[in-house]
Protein backbone atom coordinates (compact mmCIF):
# COMPACT_ATOMS: atom_id res chain seq x y z
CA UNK A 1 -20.63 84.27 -74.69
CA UNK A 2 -20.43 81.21 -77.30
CA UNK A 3 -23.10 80.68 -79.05
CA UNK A 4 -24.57 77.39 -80.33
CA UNK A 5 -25.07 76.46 -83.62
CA UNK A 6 -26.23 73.00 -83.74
CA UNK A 7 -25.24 70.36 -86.12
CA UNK A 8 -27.06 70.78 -89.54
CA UNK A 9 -28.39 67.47 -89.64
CA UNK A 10 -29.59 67.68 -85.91
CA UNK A 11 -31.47 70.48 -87.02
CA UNK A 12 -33.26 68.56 -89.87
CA UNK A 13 -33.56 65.97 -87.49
CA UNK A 14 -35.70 68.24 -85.56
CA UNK A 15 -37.71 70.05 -88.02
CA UNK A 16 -38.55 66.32 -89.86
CA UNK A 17 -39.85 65.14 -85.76
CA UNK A 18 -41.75 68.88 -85.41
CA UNK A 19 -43.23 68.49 -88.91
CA UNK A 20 -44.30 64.71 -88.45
CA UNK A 21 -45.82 65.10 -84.87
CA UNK A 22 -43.09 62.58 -83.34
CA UNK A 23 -42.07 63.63 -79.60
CA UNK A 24 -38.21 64.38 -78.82
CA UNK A 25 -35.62 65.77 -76.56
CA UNK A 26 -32.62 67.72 -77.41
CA UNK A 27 -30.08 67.80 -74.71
CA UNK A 28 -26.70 70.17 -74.92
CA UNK A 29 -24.34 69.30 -72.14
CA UNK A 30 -20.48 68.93 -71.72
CA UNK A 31 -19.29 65.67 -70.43
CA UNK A 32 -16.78 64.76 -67.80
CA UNK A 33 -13.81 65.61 -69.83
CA UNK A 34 -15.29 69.36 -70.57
CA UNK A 35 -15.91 68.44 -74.19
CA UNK A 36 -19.86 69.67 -75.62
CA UNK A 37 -22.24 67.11 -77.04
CA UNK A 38 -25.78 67.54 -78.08
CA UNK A 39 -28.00 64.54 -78.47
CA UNK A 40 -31.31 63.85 -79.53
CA UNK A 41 -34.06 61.02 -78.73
CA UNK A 42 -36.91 61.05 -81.07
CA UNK A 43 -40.28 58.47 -79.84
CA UNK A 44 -43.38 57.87 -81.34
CA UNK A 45 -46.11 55.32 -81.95
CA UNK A 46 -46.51 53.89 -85.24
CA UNK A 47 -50.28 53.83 -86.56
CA UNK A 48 -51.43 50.40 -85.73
CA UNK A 49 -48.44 49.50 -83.58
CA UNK A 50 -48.54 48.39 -79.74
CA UNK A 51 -44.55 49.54 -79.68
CA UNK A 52 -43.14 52.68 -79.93
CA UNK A 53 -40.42 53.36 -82.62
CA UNK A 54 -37.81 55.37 -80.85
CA UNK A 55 -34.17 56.74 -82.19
CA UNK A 56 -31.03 58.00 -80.44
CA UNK A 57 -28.17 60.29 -81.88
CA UNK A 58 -25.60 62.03 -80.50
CA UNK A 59 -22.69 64.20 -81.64
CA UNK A 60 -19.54 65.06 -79.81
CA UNK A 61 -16.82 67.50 -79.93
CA UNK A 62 -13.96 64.89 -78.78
CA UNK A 63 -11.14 65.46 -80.03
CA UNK A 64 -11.88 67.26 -83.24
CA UNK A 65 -13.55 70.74 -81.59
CA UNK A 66 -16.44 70.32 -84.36
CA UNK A 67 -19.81 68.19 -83.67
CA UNK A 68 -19.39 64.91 -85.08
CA UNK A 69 -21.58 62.46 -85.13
CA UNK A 70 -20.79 60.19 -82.32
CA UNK A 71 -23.31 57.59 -81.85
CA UNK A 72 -26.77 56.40 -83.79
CA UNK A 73 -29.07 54.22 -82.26
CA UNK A 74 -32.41 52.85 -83.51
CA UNK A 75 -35.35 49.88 -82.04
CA UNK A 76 -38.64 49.30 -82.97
CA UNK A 77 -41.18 46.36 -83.07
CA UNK A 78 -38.99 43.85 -85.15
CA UNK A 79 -35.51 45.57 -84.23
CA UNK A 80 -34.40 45.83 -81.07
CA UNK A 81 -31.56 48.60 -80.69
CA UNK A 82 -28.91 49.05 -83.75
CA UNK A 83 -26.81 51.12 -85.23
CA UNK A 84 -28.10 53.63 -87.53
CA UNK A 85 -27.05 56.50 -90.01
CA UNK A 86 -28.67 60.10 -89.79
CA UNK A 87 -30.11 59.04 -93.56
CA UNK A 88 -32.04 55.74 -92.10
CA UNK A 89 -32.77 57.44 -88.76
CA UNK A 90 -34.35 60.40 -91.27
CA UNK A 91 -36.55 58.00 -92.86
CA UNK A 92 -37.81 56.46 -89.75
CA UNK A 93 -38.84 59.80 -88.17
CA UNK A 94 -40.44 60.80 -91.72
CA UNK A 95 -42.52 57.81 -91.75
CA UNK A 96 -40.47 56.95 -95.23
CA UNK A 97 -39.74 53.53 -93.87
CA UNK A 98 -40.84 52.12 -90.16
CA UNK A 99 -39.78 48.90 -88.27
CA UNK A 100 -43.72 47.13 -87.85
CA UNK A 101 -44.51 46.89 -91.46
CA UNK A 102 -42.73 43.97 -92.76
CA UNK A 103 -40.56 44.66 -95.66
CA UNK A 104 -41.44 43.29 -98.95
CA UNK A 105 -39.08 40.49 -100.40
């Protein structure tokens, strides 16, 4: 029996959403070509914001046999989806930075 160990950042991912009170999903799976991925999908509402702030990351074992991260997705109330690193996606869910407040100039 294999055991998981999920991808550190992943895991800091998920303590940052437990810790904040955001909502998520962690799904561990193998695709159609038999390789494991584990994604998450982290969604909350921002105080004082009619549109939830929701991220999307996934990492893959493709090719190399290690997680990598495969794909980072982000939208909010001024961004609809984009491409995002686990650093920015880390300061959304930690309320460090958020898409409704404008940012300064």
């Amino acid at each position: 029996m294999t055991t998981f160990t999920p991808p550190k950042a992943l895991a800091e991912l998920v303590d940052a959403a437990l810790s904040h009170g955001r909502s998520f999903i962690v799904q561990h799976g193998v695709d159609s070509g038999d390789s494991p991925f584990v994604s998450i999908a982290v969604k909350w509402l921002p105080e004082g914001c009619g549109v939830p702030t929701e991220i999307r990351m996934t990492w893959h074992t493709r090719a190399t046999g290690t997680y990598r991260l495969f794909s980072g997705i982000a939208c909010g109330i001024y961004r609809d989806w984009h491409d995002v690193t686990v650093k920015r996606a880390m300061e959304l869910v930690t309320g460090a930075d958020c898409f409704h407040l404008p940012r300064a100039a």
